[in-house]
C-alpha atoms as a PDB file:
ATOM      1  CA  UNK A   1     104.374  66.664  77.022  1.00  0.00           C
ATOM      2  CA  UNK A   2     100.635  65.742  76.042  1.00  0.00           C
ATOM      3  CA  UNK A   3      98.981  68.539  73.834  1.00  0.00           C
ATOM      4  CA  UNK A   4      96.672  69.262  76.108  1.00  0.00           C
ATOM      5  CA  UNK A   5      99.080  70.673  78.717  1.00  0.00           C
ATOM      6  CA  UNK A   6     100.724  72.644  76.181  1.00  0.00           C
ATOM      7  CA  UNK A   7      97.484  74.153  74.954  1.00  0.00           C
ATOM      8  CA  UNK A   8      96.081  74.350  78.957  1.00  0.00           C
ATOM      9  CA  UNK A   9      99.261  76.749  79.099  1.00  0.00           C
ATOM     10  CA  UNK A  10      98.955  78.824  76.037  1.00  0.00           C
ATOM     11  CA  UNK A  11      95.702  79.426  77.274  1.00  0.00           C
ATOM     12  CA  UNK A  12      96.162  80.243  80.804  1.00  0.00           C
ATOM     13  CA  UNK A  13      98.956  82.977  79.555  1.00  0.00           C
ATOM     14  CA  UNK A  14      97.054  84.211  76.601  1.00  0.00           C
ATOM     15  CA  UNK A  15     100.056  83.383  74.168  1.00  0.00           C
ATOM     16  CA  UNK A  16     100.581  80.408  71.490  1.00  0.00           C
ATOM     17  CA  UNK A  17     103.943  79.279  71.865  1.00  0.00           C
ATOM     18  CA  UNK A  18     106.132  79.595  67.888  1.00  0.00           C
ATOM     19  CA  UNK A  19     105.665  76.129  66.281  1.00  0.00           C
ATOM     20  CA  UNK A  20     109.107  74.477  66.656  1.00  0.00           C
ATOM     21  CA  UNK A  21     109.451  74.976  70.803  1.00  0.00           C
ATOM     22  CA  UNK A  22     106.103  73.878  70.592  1.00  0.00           C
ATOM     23  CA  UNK A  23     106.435  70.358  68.488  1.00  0.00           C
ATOM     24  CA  UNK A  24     109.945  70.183  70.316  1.00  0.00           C
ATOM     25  CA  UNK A  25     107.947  70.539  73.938  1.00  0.00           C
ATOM     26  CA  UNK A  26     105.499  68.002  72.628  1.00  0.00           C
ATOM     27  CA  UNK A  27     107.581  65.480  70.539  1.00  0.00           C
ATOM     28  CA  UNK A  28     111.068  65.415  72.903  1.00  0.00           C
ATOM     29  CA  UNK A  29     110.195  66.454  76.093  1.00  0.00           C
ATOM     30  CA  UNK A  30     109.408  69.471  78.732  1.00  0.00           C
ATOM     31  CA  UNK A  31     112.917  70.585  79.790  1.00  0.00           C
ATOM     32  CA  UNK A  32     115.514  68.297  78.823  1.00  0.00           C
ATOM     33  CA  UNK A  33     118.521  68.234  78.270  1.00  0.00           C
ATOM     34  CA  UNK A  34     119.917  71.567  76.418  1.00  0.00           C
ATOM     35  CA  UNK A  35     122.479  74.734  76.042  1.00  0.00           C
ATOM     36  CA  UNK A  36     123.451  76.352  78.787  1.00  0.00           C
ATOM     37  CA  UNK A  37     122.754  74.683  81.463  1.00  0.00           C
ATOM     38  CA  UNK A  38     119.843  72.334  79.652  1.00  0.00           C
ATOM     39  CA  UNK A  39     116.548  73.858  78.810  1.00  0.00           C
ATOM     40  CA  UNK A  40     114.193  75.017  81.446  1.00  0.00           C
ATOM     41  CA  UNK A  41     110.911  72.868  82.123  1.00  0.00           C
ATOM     42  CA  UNK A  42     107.678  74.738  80.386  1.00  0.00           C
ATOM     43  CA  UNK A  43     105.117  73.971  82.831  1.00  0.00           C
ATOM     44  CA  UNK A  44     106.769  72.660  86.132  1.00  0.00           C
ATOM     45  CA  UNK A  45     109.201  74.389  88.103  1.00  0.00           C
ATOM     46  CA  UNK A  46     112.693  72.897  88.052  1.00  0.00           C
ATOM     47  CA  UNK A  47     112.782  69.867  90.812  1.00  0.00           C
ATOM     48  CA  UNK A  48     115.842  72.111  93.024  1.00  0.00           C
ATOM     49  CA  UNK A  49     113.566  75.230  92.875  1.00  0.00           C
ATOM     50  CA  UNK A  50     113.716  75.570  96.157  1.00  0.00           C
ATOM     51  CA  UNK A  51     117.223  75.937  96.832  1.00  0.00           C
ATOM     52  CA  UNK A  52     116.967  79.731  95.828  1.00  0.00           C
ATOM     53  CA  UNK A  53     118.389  80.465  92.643  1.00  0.00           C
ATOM     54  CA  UNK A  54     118.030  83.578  90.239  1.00  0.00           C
ATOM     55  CA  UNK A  55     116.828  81.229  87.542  1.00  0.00           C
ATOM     56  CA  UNK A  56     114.075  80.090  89.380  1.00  0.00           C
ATOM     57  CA  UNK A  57     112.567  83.871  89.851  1.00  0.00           C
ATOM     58  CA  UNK A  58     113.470  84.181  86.152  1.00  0.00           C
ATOM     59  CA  UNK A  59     111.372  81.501  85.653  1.00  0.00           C
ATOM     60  CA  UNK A  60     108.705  82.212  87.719  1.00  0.00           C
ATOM     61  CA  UNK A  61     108.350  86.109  86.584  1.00  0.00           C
ATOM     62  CA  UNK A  62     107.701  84.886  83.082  1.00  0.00           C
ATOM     63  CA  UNK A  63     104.522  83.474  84.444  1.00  0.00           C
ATOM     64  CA  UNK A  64     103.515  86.166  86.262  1.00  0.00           C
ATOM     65  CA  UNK A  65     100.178  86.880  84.574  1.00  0.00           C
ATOM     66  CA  UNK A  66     100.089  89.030  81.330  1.00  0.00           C
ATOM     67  CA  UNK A  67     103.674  88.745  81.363  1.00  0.00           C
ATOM     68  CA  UNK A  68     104.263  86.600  78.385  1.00  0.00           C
ATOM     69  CA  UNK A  69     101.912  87.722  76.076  1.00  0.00           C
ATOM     70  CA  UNK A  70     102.563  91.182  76.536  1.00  0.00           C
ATOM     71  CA  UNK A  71     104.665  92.579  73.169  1.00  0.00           C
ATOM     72  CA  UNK A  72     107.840  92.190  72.936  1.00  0.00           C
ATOM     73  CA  UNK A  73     109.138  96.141  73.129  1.00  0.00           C
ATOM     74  CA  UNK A  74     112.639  95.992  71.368  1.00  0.00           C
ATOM     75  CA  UNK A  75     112.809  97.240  67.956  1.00  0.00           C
ATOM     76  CA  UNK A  76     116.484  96.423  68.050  1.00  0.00           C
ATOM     77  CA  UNK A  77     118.734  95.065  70.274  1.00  0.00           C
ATOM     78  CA  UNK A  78     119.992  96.400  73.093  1.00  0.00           C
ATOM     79  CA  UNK A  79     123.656  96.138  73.133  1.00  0.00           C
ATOM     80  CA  UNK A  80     125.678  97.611  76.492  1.00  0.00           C
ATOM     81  CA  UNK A  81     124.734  97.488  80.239  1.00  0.00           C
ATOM     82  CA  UNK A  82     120.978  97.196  80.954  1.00  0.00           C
ATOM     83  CA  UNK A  83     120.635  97.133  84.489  1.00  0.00           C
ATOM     84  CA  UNK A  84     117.117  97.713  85.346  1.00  0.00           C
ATOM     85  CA  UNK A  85     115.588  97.674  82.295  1.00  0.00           C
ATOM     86  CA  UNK A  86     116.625  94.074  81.277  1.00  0.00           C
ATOM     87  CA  UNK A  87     113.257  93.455  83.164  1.00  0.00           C
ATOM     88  CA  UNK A  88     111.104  95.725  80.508  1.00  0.00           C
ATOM     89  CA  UNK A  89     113.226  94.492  77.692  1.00  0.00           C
ATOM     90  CA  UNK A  90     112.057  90.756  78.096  1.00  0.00           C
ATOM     91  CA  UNK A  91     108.362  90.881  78.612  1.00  0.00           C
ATOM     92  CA  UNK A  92     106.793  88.906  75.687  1.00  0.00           C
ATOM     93  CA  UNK A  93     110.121  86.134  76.143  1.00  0.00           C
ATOM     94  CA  UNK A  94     110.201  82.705  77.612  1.00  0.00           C
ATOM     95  CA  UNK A  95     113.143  82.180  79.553  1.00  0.00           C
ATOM     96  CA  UNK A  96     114.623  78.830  77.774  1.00  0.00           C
ATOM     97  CA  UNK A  97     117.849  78.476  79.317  1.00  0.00           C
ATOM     98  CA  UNK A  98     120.390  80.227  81.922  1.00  0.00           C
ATOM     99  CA  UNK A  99     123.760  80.236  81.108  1.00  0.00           C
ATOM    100  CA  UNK A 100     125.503  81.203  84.554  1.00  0.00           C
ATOM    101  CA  UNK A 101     126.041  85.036  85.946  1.00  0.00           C
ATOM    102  CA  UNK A 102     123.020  85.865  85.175  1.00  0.00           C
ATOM    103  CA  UNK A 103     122.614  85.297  81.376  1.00  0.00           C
ATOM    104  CA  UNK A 104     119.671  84.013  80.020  1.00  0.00           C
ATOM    105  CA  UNK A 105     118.982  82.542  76.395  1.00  0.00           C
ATOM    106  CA  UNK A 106     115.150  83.478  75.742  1.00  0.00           C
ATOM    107  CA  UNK A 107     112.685  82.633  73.276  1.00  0.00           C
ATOM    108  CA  UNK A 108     110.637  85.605  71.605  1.00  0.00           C
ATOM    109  CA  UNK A 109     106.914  84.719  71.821  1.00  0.00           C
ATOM    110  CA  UNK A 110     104.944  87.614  69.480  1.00  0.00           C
ATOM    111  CA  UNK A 111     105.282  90.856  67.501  1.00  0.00           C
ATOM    112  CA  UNK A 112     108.004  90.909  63.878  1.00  0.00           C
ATOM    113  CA  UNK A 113     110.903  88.911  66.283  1.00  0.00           C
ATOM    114  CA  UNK A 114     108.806  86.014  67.565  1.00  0.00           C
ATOM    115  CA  UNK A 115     110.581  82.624  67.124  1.00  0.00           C
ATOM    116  CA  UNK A 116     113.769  84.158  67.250  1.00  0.00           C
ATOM    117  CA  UNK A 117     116.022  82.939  70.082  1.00  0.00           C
ATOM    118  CA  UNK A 118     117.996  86.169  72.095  1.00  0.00           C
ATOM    119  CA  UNK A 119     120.365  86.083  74.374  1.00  0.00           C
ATOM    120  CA  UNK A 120     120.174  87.954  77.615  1.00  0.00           C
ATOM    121  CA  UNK A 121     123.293  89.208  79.029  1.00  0.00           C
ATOM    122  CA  UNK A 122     122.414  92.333  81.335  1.00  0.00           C
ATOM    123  CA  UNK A 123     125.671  93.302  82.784  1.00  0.00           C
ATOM    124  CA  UNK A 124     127.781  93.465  80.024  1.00  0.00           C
ATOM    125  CA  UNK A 125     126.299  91.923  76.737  1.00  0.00           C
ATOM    126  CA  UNK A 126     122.457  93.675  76.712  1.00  0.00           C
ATOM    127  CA  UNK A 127     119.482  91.868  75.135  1.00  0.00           C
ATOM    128  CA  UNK A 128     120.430  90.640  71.111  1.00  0.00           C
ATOM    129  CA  UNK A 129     119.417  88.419  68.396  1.00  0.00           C
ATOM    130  CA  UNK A 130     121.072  84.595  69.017  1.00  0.00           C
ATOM    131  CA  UNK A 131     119.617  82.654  66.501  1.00  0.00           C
ATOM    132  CA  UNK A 132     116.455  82.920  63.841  1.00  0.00           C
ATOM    133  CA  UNK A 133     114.524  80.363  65.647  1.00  0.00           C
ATOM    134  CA  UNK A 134     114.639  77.274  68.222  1.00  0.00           C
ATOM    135  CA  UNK A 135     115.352  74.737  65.771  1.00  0.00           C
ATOM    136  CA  UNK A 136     118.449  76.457  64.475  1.00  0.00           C
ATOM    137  CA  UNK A 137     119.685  77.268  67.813  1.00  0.00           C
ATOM    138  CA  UNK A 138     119.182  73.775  69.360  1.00  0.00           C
ATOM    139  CA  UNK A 139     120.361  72.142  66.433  1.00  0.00           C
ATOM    140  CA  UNK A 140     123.511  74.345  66.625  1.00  0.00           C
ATOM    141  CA  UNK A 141     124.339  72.933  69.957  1.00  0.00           C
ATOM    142  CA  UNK A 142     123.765  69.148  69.014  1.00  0.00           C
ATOM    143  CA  UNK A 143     126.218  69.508  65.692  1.00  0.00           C
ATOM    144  CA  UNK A 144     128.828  70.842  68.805  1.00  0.00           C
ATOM    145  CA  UNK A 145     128.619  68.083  70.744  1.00  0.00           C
ATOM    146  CA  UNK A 146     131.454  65.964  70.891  1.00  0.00           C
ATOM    147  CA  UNK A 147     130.623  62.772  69.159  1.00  0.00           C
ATOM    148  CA  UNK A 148     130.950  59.433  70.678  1.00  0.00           C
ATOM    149  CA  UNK A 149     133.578  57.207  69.935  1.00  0.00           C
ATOM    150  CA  UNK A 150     132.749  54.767  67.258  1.00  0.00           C
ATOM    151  CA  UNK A 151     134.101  51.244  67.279  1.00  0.00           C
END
């Protein structure tokens, strides 16, 4: 993605995005493929959008304005049913992923936590820590991909 769409959108949402989604954004790609279900496009809404899924209001709540760079309000996680108050626990989080039934994989954008990839599980898991940071948690899902036959 050219820099200055990346910078465009830190700007329009008041944020600057941690330094490896950022270079991965820029170098690889916006929204390829990923965990989960692959990694959710930065900028433009996902080309089905319109066929009315829960990860596509995900996605377009995090951009609702202030949203994102609002702080972060968990001290801790949040371990247990959320219900309601899944939406409260995620401001200042970028959505990166959705993993099916509602589970999310999201990317801490300010305050002691940011960089530090959490996973989103409101029903039954609650809002914890996932990895330290994008790199590690991307990386852990290349090293389990099966490798291709050689020969």
């Amino acid at each position: 993605m050219p820099e200055p769409e990346i910078r465009a959108f830190e700007a329009l949402h008041g944020i600057e995005l941690p330094p490896q989604y950022r270079s991965f954004v820029a170098e690889v790609g916006d929204g390829p493929a990923g965990p989960a279900h692959g990694l959710l496009p930065l900028i433009t809404p996902r080309p089905e959008a319109d066929d009315d899924w829960a990860v596509d209001d995900e996605w377009a709540r995090d951009r609702l304005p202030g949203r994102l760079a609002s702080p972060f309000p968990p001290a801790e996680p949040a371990t247990g049913r959320l219900g309601a108050d899944a939406d409260t626990l995620t401001r200042g989080t970028l959505t990166l992923a959705e993993e099916g039934c509602g589970m999310y994989v999201r990317l801490v954008l300010n305050g002691p936590h940011a960089g530090e990839v959490w996973s989103l599980d409101p029903d039954w898991g609650g809002f914890t820590p996932l990895d330290r940071d994008f790199h590690s948690w991307y990386t852990r899902w290349l090293t389990a991909l099966p490798q291709a036959s050689q020969g």
